[in-house]
C-alpha atoms as a PDB file:
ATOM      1  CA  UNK A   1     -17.673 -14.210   0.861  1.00  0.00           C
ATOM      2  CA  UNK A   2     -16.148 -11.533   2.216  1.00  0.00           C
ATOM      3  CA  UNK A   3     -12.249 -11.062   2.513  1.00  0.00           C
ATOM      4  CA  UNK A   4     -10.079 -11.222   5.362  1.00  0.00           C
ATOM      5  CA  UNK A   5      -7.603  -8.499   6.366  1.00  0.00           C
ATOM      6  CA  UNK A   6      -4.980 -10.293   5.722  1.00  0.00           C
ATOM      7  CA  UNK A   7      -5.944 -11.419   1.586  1.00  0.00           C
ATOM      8  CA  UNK A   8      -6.410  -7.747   1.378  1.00  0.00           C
ATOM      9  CA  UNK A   9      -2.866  -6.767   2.388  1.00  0.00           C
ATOM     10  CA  UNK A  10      -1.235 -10.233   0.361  1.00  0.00           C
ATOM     11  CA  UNK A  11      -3.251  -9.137  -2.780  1.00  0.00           C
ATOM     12  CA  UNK A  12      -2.334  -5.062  -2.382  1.00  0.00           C
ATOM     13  CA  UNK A  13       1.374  -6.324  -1.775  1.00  0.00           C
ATOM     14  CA  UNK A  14       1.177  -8.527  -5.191  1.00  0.00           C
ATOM     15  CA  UNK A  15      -0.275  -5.883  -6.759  1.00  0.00           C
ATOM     16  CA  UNK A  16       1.967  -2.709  -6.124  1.00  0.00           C
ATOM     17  CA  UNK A  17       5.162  -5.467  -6.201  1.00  0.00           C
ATOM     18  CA  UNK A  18       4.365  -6.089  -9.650  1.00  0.00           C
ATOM     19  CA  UNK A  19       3.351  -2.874 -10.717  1.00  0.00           C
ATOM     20  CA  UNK A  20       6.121  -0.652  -9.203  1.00  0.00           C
ATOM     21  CA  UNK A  21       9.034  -3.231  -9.859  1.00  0.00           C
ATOM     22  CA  UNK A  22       9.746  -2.771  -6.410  1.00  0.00           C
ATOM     23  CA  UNK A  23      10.077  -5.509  -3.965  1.00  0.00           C
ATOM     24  CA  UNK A  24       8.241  -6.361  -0.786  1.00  0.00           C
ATOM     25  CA  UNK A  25      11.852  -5.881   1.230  1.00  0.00           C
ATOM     26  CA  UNK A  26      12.381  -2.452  -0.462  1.00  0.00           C
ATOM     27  CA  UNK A  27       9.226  -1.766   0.701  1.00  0.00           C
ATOM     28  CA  UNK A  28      10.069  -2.692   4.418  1.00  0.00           C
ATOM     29  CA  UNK A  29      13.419  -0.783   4.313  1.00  0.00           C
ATOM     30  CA  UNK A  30      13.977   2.199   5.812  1.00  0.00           C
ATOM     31  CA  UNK A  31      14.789   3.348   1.889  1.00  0.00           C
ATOM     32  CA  UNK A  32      14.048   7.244   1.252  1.00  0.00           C
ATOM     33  CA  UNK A  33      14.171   6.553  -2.852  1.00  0.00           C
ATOM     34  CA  UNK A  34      11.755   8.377  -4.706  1.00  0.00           C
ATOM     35  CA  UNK A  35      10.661   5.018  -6.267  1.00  0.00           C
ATOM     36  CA  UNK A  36      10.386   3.085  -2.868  1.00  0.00           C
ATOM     37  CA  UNK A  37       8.322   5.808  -1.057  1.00  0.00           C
ATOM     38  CA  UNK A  38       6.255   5.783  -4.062  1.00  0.00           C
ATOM     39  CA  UNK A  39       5.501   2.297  -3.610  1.00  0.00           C
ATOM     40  CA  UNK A  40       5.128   2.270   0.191  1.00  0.00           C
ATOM     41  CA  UNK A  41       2.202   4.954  -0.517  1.00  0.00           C
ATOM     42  CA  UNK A  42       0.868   3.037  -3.285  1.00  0.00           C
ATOM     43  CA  UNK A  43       0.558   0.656  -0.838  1.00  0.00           C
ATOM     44  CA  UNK A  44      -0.679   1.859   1.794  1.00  0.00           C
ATOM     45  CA  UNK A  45      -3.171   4.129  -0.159  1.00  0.00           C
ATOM     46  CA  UNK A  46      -4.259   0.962  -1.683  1.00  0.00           C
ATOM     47  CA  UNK A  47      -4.745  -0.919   1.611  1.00  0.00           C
ATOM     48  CA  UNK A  48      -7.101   2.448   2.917  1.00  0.00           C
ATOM     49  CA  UNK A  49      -9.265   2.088  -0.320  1.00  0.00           C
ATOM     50  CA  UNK A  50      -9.904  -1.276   0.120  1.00  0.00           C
ATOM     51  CA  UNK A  51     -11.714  -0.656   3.737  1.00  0.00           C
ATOM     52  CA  UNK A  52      -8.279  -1.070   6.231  1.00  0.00           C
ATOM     53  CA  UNK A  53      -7.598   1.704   8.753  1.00  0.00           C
ATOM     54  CA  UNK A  54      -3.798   2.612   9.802  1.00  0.00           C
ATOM     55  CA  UNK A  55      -3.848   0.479  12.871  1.00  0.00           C
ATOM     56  CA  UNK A  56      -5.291  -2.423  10.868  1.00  0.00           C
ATOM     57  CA  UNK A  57      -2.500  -1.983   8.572  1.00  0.00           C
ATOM     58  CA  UNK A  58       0.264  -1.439  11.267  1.00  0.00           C
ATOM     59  CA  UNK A  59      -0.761  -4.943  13.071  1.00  0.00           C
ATOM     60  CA  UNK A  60      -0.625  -6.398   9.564  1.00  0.00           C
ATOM     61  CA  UNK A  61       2.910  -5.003   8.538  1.00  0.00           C
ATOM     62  CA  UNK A  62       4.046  -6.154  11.864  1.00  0.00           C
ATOM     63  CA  UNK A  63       2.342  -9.361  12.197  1.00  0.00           C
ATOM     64  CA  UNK A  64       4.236  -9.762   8.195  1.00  0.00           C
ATOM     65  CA  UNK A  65       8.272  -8.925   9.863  1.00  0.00           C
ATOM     66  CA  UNK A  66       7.663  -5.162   9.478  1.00  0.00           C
ATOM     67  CA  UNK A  67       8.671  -4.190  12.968  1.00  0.00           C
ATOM     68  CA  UNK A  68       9.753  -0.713  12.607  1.00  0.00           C
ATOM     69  CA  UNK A  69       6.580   0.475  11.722  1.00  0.00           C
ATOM     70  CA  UNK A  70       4.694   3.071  13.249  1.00  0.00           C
ATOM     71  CA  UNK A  71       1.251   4.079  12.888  1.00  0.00           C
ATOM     72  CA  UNK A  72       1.872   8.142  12.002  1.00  0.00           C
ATOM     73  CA  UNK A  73       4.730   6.844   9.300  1.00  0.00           C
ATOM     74  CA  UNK A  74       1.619   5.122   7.608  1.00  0.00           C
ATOM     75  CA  UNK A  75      -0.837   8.168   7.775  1.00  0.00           C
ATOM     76  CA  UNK A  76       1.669  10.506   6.401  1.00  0.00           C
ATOM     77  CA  UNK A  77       2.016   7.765   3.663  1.00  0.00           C
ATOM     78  CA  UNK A  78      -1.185   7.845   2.620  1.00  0.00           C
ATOM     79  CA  UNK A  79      -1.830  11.653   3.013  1.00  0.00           C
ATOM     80  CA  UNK A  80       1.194  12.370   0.910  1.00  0.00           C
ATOM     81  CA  UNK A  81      -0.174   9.630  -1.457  1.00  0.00           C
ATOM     82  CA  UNK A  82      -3.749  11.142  -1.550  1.00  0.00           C
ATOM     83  CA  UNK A  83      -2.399  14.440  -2.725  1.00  0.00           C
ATOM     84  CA  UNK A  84      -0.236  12.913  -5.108  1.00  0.00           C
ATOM     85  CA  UNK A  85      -3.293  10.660  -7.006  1.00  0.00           C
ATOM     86  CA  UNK A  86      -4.316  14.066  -7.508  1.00  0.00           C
ATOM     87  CA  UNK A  87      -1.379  15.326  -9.449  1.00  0.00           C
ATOM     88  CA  UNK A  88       1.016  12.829 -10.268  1.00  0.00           C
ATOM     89  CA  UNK A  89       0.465  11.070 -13.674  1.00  0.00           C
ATOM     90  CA  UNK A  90       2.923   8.085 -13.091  1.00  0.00           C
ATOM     91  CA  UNK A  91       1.164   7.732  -9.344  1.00  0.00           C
ATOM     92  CA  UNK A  92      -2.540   7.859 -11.213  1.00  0.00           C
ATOM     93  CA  UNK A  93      -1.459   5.282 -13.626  1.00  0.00           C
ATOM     94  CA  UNK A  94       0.026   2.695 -10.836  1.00  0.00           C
ATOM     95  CA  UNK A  95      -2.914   3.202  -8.634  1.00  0.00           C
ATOM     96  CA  UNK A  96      -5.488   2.670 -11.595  1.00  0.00           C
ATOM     97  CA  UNK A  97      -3.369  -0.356 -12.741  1.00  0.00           C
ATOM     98  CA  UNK A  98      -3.091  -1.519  -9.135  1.00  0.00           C
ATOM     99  CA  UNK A  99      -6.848  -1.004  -8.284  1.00  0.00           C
ATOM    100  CA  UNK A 100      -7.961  -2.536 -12.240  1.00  0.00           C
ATOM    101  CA  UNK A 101      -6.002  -6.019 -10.950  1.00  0.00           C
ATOM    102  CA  UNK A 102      -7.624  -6.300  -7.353  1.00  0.00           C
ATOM    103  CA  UNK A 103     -10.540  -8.766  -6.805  1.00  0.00           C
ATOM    104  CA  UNK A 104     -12.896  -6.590  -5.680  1.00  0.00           C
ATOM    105  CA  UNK A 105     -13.882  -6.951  -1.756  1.00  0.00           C
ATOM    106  CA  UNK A 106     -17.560  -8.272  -1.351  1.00  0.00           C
ATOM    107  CA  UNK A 107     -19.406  -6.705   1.264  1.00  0.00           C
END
């Protein structure tokens, strides 16, 4: 059976919560730490490889209290979180952890 949008965000938001030690809140804060952006683009990275697209996302985050979000905050999120699975070894070894503990999505 195939999963619904909104088990794919729950599970990404378990997943990068646990991994990143960085809470659900933080992630909805307007925080600029380097930890807490890293985890917003973990999260939103990991949301775009599991099949959502940015305004799929953006109704989710709001439809979950995240008002202030706005669709081009998420793309540059997940740009700046493409190039940085690319290059960053703590960023390559959240995402592989957070990927390794998702269900994966039947089709």
């Amino acid at each position: 059976m195939k999963k619904r949008r909104s088990e794919i965000w729950r599970d990404a938001m378990k997943q990068v919560t646990t991994v990143t030690e960085v809470t659900q809140k933080e992630i909805f804060s307007p925080s600029k730490k380097a930890d807490v952006t890293q985890a917003r683009g973990l999260f939103f990275l990991t949301l775009t490889k599991q099949g959502l697209r940015p305004a799929t996302i953006m109704r989710l985050c709001e439809s979950n209290g995240w008002d202030s979000i706005v669709h081009s905050t998420i793309t540059k999120h997940i740009k700046r979180s493409e190039n940085k699975a690319m290059e960053d070894n703590e960023f390559i070894e959240f995402l592989t952890e957070i990927e390794a503990n998702l269900e994966p999505i039947s089709e």
